[in-house]
Protein backbone atom coordinates (compact mmCIF):
# COMPACT_ATOMS: atom_id res chain seq x y z
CA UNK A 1 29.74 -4.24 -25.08
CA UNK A 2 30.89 -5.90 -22.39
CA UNK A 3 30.52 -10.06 -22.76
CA UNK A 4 26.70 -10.78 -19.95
CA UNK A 5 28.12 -14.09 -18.56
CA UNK A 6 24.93 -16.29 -17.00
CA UNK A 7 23.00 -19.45 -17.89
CA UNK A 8 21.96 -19.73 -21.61
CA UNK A 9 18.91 -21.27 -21.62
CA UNK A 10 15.49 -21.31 -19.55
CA UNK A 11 16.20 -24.71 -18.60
CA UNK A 12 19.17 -23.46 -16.95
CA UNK A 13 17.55 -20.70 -15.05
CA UNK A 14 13.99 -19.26 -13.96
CA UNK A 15 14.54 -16.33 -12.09
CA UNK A 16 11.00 -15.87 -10.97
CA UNK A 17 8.55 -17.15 -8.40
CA UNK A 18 9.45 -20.97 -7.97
CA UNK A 19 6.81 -23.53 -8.61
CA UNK A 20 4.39 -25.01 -5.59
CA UNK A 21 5.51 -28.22 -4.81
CA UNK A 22 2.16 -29.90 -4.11
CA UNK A 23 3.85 -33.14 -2.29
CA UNK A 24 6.12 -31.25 -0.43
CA UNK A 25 3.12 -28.90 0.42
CA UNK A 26 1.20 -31.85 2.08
CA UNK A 27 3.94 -33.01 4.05
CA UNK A 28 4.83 -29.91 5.87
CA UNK A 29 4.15 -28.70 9.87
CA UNK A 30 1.00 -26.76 9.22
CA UNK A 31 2.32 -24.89 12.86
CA UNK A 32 3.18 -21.19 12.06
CA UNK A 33 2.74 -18.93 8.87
CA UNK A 34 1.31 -15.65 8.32
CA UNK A 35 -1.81 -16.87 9.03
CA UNK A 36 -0.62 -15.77 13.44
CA UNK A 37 -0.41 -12.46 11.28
CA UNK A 38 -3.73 -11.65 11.97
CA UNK A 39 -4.26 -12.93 15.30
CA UNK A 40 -6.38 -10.52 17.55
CA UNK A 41 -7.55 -8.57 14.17
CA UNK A 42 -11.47 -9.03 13.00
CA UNK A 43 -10.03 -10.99 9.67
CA UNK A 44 -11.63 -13.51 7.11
CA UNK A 45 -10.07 -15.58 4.98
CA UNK A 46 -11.35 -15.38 1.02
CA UNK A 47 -10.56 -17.30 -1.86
CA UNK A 48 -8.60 -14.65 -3.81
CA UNK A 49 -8.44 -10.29 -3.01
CA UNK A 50 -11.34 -9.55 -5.64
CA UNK A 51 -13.65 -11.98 -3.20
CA UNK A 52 -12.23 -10.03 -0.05
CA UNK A 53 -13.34 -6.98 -1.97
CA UNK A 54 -16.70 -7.62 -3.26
CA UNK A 55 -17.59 -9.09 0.49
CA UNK A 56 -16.12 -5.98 1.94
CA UNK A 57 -17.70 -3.01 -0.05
CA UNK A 58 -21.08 -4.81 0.82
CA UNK A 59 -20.22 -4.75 5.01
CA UNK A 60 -19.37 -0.72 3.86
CA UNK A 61 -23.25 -0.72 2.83
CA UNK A 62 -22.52 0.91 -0.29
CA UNK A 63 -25.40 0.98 -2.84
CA UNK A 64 -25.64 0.74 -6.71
CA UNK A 65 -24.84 4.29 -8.24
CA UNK A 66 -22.92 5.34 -4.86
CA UNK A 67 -19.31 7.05 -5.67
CA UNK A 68 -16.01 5.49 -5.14
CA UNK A 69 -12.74 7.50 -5.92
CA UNK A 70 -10.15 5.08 -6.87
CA UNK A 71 -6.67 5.19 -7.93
CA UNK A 72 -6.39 5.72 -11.96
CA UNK A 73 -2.91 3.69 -11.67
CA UNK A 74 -4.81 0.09 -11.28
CA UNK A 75 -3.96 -3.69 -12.29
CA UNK A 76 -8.23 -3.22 -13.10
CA UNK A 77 -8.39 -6.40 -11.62
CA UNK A 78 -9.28 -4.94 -8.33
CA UNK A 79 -11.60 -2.29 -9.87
CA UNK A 80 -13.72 -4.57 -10.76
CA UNK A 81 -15.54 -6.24 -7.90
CA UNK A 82 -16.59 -2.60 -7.32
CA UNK A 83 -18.16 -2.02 -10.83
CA UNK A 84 -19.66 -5.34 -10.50
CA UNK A 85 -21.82 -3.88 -7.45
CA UNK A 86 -23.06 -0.85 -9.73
CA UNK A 87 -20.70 1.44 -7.97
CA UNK A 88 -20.08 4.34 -10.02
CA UNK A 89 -15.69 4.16 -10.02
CA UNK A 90 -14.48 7.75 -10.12
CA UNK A 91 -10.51 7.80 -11.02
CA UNK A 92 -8.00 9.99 -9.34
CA UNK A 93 -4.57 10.79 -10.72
CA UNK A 94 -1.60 9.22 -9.41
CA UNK A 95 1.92 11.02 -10.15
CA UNK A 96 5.48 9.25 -10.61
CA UNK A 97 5.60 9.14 -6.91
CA UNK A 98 2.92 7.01 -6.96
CA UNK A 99 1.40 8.69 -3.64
CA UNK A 100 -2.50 9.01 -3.41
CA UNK A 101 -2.26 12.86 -2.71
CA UNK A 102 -4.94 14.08 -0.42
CA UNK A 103 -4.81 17.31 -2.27
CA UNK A 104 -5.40 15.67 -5.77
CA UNK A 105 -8.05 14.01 -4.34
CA UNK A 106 -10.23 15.93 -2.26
CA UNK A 107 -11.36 18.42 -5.58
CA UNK A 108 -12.52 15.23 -6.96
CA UNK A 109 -15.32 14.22 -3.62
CA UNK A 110 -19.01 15.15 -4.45
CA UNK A 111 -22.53 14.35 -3.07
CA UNK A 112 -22.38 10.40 -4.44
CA UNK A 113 -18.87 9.87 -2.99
CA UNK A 114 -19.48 7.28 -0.54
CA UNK A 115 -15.59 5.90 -0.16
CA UNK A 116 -12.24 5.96 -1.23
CA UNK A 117 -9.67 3.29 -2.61
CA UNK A 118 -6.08 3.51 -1.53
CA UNK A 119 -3.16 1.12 -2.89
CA UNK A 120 0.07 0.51 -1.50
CA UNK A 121 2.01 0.14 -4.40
CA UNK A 122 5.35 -2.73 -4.67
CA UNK A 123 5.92 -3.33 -0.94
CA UNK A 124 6.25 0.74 0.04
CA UNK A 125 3.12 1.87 1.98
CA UNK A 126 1.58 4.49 1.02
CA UNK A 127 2.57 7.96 2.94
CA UNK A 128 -0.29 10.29 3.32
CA UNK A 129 -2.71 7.43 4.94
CA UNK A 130 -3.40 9.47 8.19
CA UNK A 131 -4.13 12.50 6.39
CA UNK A 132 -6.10 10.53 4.12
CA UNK A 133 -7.94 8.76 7.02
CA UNK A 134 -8.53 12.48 8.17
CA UNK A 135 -10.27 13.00 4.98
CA UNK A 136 -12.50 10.10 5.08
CA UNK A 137 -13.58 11.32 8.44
CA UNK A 138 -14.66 15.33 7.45
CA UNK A 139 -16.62 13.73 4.57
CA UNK A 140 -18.37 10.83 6.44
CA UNK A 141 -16.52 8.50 4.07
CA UNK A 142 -15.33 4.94 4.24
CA UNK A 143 -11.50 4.48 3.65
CA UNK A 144 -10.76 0.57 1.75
CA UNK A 145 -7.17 0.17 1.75
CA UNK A 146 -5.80 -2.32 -0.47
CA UNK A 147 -2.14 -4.12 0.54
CA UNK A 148 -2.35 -6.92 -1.86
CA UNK A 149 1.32 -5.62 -3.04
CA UNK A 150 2.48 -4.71 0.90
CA UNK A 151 1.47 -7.93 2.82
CA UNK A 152 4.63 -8.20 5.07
CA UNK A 153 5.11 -4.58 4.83
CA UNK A 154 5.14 -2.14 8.35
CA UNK A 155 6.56 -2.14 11.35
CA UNK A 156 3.96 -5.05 12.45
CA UNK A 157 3.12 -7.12 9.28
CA UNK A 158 0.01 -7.09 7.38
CA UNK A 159 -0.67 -3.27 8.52
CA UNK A 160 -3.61 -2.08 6.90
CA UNK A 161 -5.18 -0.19 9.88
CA UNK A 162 -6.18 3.07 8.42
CA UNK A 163 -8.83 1.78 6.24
CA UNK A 164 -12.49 0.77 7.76
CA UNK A 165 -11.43 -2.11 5.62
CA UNK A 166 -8.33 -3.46 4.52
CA UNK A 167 -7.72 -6.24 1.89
CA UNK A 168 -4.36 -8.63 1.32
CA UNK A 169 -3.11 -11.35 -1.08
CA UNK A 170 -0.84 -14.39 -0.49
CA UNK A 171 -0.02 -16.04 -3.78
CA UNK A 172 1.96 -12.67 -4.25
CA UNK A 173 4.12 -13.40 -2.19
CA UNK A 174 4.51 -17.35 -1.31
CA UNK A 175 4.31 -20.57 -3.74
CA UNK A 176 -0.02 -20.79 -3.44
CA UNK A 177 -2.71 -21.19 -5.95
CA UNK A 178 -5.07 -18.48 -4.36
CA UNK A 179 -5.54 -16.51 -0.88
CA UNK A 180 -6.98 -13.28 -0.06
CA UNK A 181 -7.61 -11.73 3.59
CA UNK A 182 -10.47 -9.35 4.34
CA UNK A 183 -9.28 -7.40 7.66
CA UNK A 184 -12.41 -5.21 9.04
CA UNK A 185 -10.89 -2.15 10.81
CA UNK A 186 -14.46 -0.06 11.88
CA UNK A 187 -16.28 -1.18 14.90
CA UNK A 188 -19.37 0.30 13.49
CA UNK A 189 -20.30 -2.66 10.83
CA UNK A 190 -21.92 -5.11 11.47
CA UNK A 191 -19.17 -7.94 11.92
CA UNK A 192 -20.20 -11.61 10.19
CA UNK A 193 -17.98 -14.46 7.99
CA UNK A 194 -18.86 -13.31 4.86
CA UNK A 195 -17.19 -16.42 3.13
CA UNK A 196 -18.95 -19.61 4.04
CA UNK A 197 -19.37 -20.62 0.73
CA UNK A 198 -16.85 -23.54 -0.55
CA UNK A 199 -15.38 -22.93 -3.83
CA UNK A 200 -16.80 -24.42 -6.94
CA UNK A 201 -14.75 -28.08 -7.45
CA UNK A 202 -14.18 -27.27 -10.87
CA UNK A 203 -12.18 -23.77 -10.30
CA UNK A 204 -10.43 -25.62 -7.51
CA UNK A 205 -9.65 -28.49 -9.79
CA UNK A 206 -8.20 -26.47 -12.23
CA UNK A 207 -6.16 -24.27 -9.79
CA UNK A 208 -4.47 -26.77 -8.06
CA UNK A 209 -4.20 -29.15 -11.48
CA UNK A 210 -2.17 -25.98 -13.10
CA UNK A 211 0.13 -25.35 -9.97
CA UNK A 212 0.66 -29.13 -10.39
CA UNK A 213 1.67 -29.64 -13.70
CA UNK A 214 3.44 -26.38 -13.51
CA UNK A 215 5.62 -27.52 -10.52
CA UNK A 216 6.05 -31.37 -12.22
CA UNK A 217 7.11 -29.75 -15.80
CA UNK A 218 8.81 -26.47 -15.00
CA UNK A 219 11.48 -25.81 -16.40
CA UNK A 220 10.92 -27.75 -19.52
CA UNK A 221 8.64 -26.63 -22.35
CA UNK A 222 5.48 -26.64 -20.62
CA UNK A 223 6.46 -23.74 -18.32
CA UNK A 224 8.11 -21.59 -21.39
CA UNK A 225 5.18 -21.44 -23.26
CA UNK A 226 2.42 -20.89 -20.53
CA UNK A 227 4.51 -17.72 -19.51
CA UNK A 228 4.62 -16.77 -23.14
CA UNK A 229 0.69 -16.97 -23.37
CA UNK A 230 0.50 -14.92 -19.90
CA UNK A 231 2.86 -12.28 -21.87
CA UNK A 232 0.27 -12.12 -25.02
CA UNK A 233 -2.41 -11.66 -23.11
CA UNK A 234 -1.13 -8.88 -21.48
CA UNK A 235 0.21 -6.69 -24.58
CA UNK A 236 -1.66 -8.70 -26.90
CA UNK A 237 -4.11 -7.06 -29.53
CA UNK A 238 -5.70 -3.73 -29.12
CA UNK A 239 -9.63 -3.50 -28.05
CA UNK A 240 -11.60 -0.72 -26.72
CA UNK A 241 -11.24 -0.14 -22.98
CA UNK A 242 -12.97 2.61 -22.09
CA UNK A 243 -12.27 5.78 -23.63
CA UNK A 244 -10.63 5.06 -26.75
CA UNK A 245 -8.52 2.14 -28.13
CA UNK A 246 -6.10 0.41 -24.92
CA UNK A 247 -5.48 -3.30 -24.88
CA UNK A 248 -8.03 -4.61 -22.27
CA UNK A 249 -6.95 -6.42 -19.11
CA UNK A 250 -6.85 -10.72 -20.13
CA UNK A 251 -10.42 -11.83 -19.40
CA UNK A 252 -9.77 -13.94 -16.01
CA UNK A 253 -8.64 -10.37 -14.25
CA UNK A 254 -12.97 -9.61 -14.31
CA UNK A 255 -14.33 -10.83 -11.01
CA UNK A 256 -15.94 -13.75 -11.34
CA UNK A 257 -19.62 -14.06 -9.44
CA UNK A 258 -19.62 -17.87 -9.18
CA UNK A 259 -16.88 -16.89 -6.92
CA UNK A 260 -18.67 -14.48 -4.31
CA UNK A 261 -18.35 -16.08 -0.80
CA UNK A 262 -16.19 -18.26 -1.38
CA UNK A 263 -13.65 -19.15 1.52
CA UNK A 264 -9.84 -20.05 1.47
CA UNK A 265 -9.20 -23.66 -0.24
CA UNK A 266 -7.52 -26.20 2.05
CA UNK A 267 -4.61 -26.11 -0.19
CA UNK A 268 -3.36 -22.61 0.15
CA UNK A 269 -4.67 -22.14 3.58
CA UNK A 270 -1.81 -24.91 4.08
CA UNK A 271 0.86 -22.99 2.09
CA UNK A 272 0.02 -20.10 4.83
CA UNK A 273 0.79 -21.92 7.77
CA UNK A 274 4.00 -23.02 6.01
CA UNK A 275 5.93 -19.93 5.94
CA UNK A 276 8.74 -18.36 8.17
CA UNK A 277 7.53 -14.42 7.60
CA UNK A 278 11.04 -13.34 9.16
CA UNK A 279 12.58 -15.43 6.22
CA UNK A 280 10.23 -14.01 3.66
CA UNK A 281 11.14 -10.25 4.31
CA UNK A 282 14.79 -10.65 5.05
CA UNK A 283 15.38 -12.62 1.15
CA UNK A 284 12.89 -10.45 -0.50
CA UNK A 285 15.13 -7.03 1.06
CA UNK A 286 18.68 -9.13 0.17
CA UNK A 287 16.95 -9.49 -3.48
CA UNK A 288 15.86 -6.11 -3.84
CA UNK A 289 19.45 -4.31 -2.58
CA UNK A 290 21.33 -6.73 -4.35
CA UNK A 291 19.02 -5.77 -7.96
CA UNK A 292 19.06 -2.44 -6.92
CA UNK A 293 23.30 -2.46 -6.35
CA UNK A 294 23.28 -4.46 -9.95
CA UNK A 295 21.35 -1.85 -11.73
CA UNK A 296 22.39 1.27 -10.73
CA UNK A 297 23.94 3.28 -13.60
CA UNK A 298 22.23 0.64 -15.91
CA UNK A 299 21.69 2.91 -18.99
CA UNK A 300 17.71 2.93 -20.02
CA UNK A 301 16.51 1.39 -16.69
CA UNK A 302 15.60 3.98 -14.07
CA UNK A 303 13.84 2.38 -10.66
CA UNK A 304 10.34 3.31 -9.74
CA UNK A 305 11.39 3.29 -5.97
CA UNK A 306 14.99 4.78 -5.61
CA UNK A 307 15.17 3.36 -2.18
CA UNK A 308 12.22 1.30 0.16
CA UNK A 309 11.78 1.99 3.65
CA UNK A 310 13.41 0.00 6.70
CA UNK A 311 9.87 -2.06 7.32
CA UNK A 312 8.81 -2.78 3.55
CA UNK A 313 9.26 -6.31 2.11
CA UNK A 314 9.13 -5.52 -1.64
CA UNK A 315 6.53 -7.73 -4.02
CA UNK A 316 9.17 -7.38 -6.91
CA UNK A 317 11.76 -4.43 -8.12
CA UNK A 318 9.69 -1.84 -10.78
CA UNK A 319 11.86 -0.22 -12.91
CA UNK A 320 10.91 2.31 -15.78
CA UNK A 321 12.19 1.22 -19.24
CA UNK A 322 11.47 2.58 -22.88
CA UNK A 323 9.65 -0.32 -25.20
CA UNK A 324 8.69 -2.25 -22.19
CA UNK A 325 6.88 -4.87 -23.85
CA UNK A 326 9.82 -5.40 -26.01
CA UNK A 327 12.38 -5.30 -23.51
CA UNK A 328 9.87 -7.86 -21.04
CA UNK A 329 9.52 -10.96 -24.20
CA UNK A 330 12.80 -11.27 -24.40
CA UNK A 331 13.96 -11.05 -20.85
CA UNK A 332 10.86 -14.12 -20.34
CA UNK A 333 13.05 -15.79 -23.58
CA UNK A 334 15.80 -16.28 -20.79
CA UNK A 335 13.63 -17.47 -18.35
CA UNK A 336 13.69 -14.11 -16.40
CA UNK A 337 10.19 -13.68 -14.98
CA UNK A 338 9.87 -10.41 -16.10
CA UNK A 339 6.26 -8.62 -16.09
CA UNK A 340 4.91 -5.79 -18.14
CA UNK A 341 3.48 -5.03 -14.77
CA UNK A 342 -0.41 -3.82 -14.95
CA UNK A 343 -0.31 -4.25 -18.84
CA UNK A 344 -3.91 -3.31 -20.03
CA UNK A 345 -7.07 -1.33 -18.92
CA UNK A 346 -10.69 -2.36 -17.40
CA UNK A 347 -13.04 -1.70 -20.41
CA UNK A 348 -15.48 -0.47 -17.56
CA UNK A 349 -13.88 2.53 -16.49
CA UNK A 350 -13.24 5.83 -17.95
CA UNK A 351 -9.62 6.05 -18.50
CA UNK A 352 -10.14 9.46 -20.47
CA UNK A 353 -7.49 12.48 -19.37
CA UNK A 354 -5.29 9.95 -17.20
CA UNK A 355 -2.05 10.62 -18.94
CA UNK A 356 -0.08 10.17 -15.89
CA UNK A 357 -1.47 6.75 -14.86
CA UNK A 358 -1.61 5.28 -18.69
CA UNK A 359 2.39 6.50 -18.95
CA UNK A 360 2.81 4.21 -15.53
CA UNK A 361 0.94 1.11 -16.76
CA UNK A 362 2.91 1.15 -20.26
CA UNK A 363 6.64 1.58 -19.08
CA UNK A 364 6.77 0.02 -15.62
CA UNK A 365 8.43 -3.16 -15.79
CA UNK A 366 8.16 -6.11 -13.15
CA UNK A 367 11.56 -7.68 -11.78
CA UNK A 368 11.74 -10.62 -9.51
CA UNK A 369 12.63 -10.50 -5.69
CA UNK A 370 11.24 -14.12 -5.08
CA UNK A 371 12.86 -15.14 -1.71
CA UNK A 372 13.67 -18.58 -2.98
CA UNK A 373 16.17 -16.79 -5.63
CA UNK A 374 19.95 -15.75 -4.67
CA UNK A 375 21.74 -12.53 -4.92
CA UNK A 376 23.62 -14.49 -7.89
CA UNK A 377 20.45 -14.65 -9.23
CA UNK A 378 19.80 -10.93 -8.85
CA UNK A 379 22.95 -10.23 -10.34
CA UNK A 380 22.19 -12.55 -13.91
CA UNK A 381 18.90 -10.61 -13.81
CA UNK A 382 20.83 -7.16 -14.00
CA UNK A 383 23.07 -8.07 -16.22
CA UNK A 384 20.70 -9.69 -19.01
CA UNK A 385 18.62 -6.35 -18.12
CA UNK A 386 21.46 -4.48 -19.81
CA UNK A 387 22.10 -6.65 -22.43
CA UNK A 388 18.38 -6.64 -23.68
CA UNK A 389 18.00 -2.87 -23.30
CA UNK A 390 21.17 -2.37 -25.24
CA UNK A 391 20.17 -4.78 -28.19
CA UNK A 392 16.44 -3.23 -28.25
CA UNK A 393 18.11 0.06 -28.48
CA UNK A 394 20.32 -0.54 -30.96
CA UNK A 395 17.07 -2.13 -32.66
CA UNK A 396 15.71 0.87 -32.64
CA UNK A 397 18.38 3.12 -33.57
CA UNK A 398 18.11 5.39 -30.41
């Protein structure tokens, strides 16, 4: 095999999301940011998504033991402000295009249906939301879109206007401890802030304390071994999850009630007003044509999205890979921020029959587009990509 040339050590390199510097956080123009985003839209600031949701499935008016048809291909972490409001979560397949099929879905609507849950998956909108919006209508249904994964995504940023709601995420895309956005699309709800209540100083202490020390420490040995805790967790040790025996989603994915209400922290509504958008998209697209370029022909990688669209800004490059878990430790034992991207299931919902979805949350693996990295970057990332899938292979004798 050809000799992978590229720094040797995680001290060297970390190609994922950099740090928050909190100093040079404070210091900044506050003038700007994506925040102007939303200008002229009926939006709230929450203190993450799962807030944004739980606030906005109440403005729906849905009611304990009403229906909502979700997408079986889930982090779970969303899933679960909804099954913390009684909502009965009803699970519709989603194939290797990852599109939520009108067709697939409509069999699935009964009397309790009350709404449906759409996800934009990696940056790429989805491409059936009009026909999906049409379906909504001819059942009396609300539509909740959810484009924590497409914020910067769409011909005008932060689209989401299909949905009688729509909900979005920061930290996924800039340096910030926290951040959600609760957009309210139907003129028919009532329309009040639904997050006036400050957050808890303790989880605010111990959010900004960890972005601290992460920032301060990283890259020394501090930083390697939090992201090999985040790994365990999320293809750690089997448990029941639902139907059957699937590793359960780490324990601080479950919404947390102490949190309903709460608003946007002073810290990352800072980090908002920070950012040049234009500069976002533009390195996120360089990242993801430059990774794309570096791994084409890669043998054992095949890319979830062969190509994005003009108007996405991608939230990191999927690609499919055999022993994913594997193949993710040791690419985080070079200090590539690699994710086994939606590792683990909600033990609340009924993940019984959903082949497709449980083959998509066990082989998709998570590479980093992070605007602050180069295309040199991209290109150590490919090629340590190859090495590790050749050495697991040859592990493994295939």
């Amino acid at each position: 095999m050809t000799s992978l040339h590229g720094p040797s050590t995680d001290s060297d390199l970390y190609c994922g999301a950099p740090a928050l510097s909190v100093r040079s956080l404070l210091s900044r123009d506050p003038a700007g940011g994506i925040d102007e985003l939303f200008h002229g839209r009926r939006a709230f600031m929450s203190y993450n998504t799962r807030v944004a949701i739980h606030a906005g499935v109440q403005m729906l008016g849905l009611r304990p033991g009403d229906e909502v048809l979700a997408p079986a291909y889930n982090c779970g972490s969303e899933i679960d402000p909804l099954t913390a409001l009684d909502l009965k979560v009803n699970l519709y397949s989603v194939g290797p295009d990852l599109a939520a099929d009108p067709d697939r879905i409509e069999p699935l609507i009964s009397n309790k249906t009350r709404a449906i849950y759409v996800t934009h998956y990696f940056g790429e909108l989805q491409p059936h939301m009009g026909a999906l919006r049409q379906l909504c209508d001819r059942y009396n249904l609300r539509l909740i879109e959810d484009c924590a994964l497409s914020l910067l995504s769409g011909r005008s940023p932060v689209e989401g206007r299909h949905g009688d709601i729509a909900v979005f995420c920061f930290h996924k895309f800039i340096p910030s401890p926290q951040g959600g956005v609760l957009v309210v699309n139907a003129t028919d709800l009532h329309l009040y802030d639904p997050f006036r209540v400050k957050v808890p100083l303790a989880v605010l202490f111990k959010s900004v304390a960890r972005t601290a020390a992460i920032s301060i420490l990283r890259p020394a040995r501090f930083d390697r071994t939090m992201r090999k805790r985040r790994l365990a967790r999320a293809t750690g040790p089997k448990k029941q999850a639902g139907q059957g025996s699937l590793s359960d989603i780490p324990s601080h994915y479950y919404f947390d009630p102490k949190l309903a209400g709460c608003g946007l922290d002073r810290l990352t509504a800072r980090a908002v007003r920070s950012v040049s958008v234009e500069d976002v998209i533009a390195a996120r697209r360089r990242n993801w044509l430059v990774l794309a370029s570096c791994i084409d022909g890669v043998q054992g990688a095949t890319p979830v999205l062969p190509q994005i669209a003009d108007t996405t800004c991608p939230q990191n490059f999927p690609v499919y890979v055999q022993d994913r878990d594997e193949v993710a430790r040791r690419l985080q034992a070079h200090g590539i921020a690699a994710t086994p991207w939606w590792a683990g299931y909600n033990r609340n919902l009924d993940w019984s029959g959903q082949r497709e979805a449980i083959a998509l949350k066990e082989s998709i693996l998570g590479l980093p587009v992070h605007q602050l990295l180069t295309p040199d970057h991209q290109r150590h990332i490919a090629r340590t990509l190859q090495e590790v899938l050749w050495i697991v292979s040859s592990e493994h004798g295939s």
